[in-house]
C-alpha atoms as a PDB file:
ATOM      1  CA  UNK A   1      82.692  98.127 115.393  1.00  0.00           C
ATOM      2  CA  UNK A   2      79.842  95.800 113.861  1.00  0.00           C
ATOM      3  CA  UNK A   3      78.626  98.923 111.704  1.00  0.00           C
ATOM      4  CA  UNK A   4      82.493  99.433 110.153  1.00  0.00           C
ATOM      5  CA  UNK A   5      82.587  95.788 109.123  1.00  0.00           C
ATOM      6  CA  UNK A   6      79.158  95.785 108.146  1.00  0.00           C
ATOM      7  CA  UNK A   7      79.540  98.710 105.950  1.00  0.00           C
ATOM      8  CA  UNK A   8      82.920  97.429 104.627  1.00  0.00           C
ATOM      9  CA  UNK A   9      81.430  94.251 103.693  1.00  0.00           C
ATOM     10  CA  UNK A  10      78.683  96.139 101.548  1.00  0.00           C
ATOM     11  CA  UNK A  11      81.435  98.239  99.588  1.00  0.00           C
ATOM     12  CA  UNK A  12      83.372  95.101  98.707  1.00  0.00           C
ATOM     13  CA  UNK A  13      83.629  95.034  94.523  1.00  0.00           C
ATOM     14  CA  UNK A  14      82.129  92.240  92.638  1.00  0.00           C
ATOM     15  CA  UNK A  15      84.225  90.267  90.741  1.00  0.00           C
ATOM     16  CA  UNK A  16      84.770  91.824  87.111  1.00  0.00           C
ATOM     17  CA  UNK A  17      83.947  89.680  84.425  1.00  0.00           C
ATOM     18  CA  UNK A  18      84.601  90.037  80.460  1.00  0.00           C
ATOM     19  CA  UNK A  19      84.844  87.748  77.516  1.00  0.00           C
ATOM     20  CA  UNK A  20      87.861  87.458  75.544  1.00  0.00           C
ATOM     21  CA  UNK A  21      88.194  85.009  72.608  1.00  0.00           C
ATOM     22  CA  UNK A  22      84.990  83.822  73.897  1.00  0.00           C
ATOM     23  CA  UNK A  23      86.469  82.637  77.010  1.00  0.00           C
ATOM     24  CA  UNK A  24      85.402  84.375  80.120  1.00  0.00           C
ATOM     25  CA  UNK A  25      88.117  85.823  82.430  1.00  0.00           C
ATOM     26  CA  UNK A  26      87.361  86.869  86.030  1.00  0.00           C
ATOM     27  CA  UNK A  27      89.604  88.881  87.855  1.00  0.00           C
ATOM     28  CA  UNK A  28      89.597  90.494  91.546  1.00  0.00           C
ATOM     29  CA  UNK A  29      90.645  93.497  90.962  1.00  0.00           C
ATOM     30  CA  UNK A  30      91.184  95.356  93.715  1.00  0.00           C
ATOM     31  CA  UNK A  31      93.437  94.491  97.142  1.00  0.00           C
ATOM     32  CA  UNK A  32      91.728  94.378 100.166  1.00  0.00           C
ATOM     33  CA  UNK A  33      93.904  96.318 103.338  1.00  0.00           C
ATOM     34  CA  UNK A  34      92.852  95.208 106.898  1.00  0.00           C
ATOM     35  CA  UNK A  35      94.364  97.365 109.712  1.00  0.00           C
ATOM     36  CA  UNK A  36      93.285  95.474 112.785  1.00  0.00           C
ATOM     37  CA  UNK A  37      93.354  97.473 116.362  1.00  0.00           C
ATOM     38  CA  UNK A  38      95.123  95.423 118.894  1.00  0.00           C
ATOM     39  CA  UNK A  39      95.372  97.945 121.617  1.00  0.00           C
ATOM     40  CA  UNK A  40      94.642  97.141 125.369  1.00  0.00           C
ATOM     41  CA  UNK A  41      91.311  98.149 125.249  1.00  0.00           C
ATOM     42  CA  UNK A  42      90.315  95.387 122.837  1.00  0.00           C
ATOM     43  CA  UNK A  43      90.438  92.905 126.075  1.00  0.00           C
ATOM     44  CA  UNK A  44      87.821  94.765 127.348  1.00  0.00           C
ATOM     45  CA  UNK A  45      85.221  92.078 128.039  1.00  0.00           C
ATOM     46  CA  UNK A  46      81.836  93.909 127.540  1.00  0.00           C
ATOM     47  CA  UNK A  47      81.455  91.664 124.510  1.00  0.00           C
ATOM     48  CA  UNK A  48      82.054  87.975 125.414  1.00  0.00           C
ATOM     49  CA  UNK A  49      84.817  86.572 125.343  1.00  0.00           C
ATOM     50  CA  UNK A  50      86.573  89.803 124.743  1.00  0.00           C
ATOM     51  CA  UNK A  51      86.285  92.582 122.060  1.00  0.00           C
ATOM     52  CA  UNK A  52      89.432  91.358 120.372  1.00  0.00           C
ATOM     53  CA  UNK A  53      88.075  87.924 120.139  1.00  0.00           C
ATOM     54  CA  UNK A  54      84.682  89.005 118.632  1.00  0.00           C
ATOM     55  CA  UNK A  55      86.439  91.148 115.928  1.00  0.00           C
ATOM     56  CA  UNK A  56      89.042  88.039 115.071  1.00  0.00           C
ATOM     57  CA  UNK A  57      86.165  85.998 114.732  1.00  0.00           C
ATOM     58  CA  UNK A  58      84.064  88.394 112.636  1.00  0.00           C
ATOM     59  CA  UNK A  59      87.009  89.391 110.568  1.00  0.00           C
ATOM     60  CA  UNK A  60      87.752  85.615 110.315  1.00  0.00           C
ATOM     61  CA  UNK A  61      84.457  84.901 108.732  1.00  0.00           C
ATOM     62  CA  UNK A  62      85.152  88.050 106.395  1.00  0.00           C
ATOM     63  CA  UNK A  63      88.157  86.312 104.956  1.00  0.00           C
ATOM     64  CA  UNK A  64      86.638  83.338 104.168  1.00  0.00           C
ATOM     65  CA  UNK A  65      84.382  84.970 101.680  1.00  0.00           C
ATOM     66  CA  UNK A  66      87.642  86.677  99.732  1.00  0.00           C
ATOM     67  CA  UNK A  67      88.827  83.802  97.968  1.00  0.00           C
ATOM     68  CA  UNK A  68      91.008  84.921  95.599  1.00  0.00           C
ATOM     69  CA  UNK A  69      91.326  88.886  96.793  1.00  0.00           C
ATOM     70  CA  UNK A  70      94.532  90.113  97.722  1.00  0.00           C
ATOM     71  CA  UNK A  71      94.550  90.463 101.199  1.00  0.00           C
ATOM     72  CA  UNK A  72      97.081  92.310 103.503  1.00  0.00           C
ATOM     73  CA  UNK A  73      96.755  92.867 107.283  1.00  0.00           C
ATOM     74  CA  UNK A  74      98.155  95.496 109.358  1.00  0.00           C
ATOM     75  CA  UNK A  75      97.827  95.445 113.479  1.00  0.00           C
ATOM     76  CA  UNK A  76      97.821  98.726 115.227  1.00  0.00           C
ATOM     77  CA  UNK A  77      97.807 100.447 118.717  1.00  0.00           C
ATOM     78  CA  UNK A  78     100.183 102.990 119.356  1.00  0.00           C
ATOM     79  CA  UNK A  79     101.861 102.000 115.995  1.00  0.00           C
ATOM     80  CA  UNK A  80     101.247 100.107 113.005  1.00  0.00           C
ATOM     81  CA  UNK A  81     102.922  97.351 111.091  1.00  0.00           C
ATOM     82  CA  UNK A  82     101.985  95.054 108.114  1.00  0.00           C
ATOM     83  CA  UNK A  83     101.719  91.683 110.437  1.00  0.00           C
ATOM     84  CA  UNK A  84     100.500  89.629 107.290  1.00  0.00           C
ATOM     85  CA  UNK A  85     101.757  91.228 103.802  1.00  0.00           C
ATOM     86  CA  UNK A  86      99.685  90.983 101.154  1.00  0.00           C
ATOM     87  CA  UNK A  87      98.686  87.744  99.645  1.00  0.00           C
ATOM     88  CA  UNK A  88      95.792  85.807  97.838  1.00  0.00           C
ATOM     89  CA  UNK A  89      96.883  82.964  99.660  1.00  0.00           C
ATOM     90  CA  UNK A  90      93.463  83.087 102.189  1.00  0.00           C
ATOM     91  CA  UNK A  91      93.892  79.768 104.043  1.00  0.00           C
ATOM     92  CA  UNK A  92      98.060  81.462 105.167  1.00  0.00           C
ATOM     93  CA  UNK A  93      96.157  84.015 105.889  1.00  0.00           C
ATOM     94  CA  UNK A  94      93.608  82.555 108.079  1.00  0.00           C
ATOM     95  CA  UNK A  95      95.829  80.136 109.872  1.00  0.00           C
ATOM     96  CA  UNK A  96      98.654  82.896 110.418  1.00  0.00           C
ATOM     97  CA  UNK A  97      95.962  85.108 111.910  1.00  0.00           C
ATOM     98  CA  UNK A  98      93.194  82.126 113.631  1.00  0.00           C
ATOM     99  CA  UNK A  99      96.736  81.253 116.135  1.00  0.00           C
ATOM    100  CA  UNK A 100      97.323  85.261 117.326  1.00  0.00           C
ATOM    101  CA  UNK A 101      95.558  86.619 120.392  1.00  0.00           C
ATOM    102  CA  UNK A 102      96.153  89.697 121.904  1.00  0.00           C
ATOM    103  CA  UNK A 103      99.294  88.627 123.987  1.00  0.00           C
ATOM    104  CA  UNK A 104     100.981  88.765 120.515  1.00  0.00           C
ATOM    105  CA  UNK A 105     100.927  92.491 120.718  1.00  0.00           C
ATOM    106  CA  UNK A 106     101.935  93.303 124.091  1.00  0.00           C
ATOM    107  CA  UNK A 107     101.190  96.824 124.982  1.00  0.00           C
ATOM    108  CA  UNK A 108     105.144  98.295 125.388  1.00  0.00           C
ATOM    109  CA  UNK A 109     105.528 102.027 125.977  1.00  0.00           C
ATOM    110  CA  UNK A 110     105.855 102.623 121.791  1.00  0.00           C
ATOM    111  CA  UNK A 111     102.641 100.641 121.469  1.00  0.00           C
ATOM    112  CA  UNK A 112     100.441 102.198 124.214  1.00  0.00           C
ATOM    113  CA  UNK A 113      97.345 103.959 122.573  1.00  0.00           C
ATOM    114  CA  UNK A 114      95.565 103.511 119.372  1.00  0.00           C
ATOM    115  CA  UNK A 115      96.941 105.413 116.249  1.00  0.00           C
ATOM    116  CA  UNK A 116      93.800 105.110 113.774  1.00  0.00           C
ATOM    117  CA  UNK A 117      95.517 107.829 111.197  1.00  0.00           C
ATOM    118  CA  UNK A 118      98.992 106.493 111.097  1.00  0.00           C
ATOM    119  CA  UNK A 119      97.598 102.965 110.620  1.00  0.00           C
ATOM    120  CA  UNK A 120      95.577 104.604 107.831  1.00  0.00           C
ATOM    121  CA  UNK A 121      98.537 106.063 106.370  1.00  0.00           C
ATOM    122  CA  UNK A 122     100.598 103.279 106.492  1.00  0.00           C
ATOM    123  CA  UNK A 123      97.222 101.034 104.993  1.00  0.00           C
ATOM    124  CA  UNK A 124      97.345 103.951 101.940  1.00  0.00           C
ATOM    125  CA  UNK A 125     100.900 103.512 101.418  1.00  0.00           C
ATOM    126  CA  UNK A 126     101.525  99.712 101.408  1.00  0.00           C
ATOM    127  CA  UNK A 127      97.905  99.577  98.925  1.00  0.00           C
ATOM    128  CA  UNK A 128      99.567 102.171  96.494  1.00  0.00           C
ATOM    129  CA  UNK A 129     102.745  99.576  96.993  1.00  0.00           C
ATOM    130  CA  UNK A 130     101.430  96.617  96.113  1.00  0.00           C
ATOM    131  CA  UNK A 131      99.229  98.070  93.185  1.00  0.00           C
ATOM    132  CA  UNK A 132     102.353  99.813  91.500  1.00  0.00           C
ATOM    133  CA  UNK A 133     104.436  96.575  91.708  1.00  0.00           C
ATOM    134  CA  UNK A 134     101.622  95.077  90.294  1.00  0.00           C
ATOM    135  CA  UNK A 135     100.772  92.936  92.798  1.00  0.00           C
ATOM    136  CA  UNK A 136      97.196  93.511  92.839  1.00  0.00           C
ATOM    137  CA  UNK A 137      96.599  91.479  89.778  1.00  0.00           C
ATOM    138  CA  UNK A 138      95.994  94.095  88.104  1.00  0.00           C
ATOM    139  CA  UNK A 139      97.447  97.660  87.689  1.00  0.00           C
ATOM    140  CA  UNK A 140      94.545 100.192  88.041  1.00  0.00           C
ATOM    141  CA  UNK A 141      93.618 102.998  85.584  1.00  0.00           C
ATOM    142  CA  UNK A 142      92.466 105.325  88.386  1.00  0.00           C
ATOM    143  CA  UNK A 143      95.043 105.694  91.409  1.00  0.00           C
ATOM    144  CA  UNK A 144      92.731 107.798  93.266  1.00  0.00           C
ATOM    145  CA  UNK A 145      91.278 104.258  94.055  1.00  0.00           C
ATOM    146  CA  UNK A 146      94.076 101.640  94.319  1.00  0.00           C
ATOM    147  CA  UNK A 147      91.815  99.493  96.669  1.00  0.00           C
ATOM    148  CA  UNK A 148      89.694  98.863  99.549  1.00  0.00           C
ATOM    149  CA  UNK A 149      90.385  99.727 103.373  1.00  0.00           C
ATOM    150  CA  UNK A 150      88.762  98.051 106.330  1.00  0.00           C
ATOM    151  CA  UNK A 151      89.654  99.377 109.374  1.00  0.00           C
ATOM    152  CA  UNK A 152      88.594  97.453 112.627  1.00  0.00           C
ATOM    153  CA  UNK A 153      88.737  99.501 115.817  1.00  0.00           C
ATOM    154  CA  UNK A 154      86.962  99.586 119.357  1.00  0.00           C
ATOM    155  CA  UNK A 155      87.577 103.563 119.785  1.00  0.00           C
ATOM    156  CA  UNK A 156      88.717 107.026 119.010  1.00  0.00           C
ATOM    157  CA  UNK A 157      92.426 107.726 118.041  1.00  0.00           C
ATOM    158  CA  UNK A 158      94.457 108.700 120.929  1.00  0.00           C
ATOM    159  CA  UNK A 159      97.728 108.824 119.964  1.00  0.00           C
END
């Protein structure tokens, strides 16, 4: 789990920055798409005080350095479903996601298991969404990369 954030964190895009009428304009340019795994096993408590809270805490932390990004977050198990849509409103977004825990998503017999491709589907769809309506900030030249996915799971797909 550490090495997905980790390596996320390294392929997030510096701002760009350019000069017009000698005035310098910086712009974030691509969303940011968090699908979060909130399946049973992330109680597990080999990592103290429980996987989920670890992750939360990291991807808490990750937040607070994306000022400015547009940010949406999608929770997954046996399905997935945008939880916070996007928004580069990052203090919502912290204090919508810093009062969940896990009892938020109880495990019910449609959300038993941990479906790491649909969430990944749905994360593809709701970027392209958000880019094509423009709310991205900015409407990208190349759709074969309409933003960046972080996906933070304890396990395989199952489902």
């Amino acid at each position: 789990m550490n090495l997905v954030l980790a390596f996320s964190i390294v392929l997030l895009p510096l701002d760009l920055q350019f000069v017009s009428d000698k005035k310098i304009i910086t712009e974030k340019i691509l969303p940011v798409q968090i699908m979060f795994d909130v399946s049973i096993s992330m109680a597990a408590d080999d990592i103290k005080p429980s996987r989920y809270d670890a992750a939360k805490t990291a991807l808490l932390k990750l937040i607070q350095t994306l000022d400015g990004y547009n940010i949406s977050l999608i929770a997954f198990s046996g399905i997935p479903f945008i939880y916070i849509p996007f928004s580069t409103d990052t203090n919502a977004i912290i204090s919508k996601f810093e009062d969940t825990n896990l009892g938020d998503f109880p495990p019910t017999e449609d959300f038993i298991g941990t479906a790491i491709g649909d969430a990944l589907l749905l994360g593809i769809k709701n970027l392209d969404k958000a880019c094509s309506a423009h709310r991205c900030g900015v409407r990208l030249q190349d759709p074969e990369y309409p933003g960046i996915i972080i996906l933070i799971t304890d396990g395989d797909s199952n489902k």
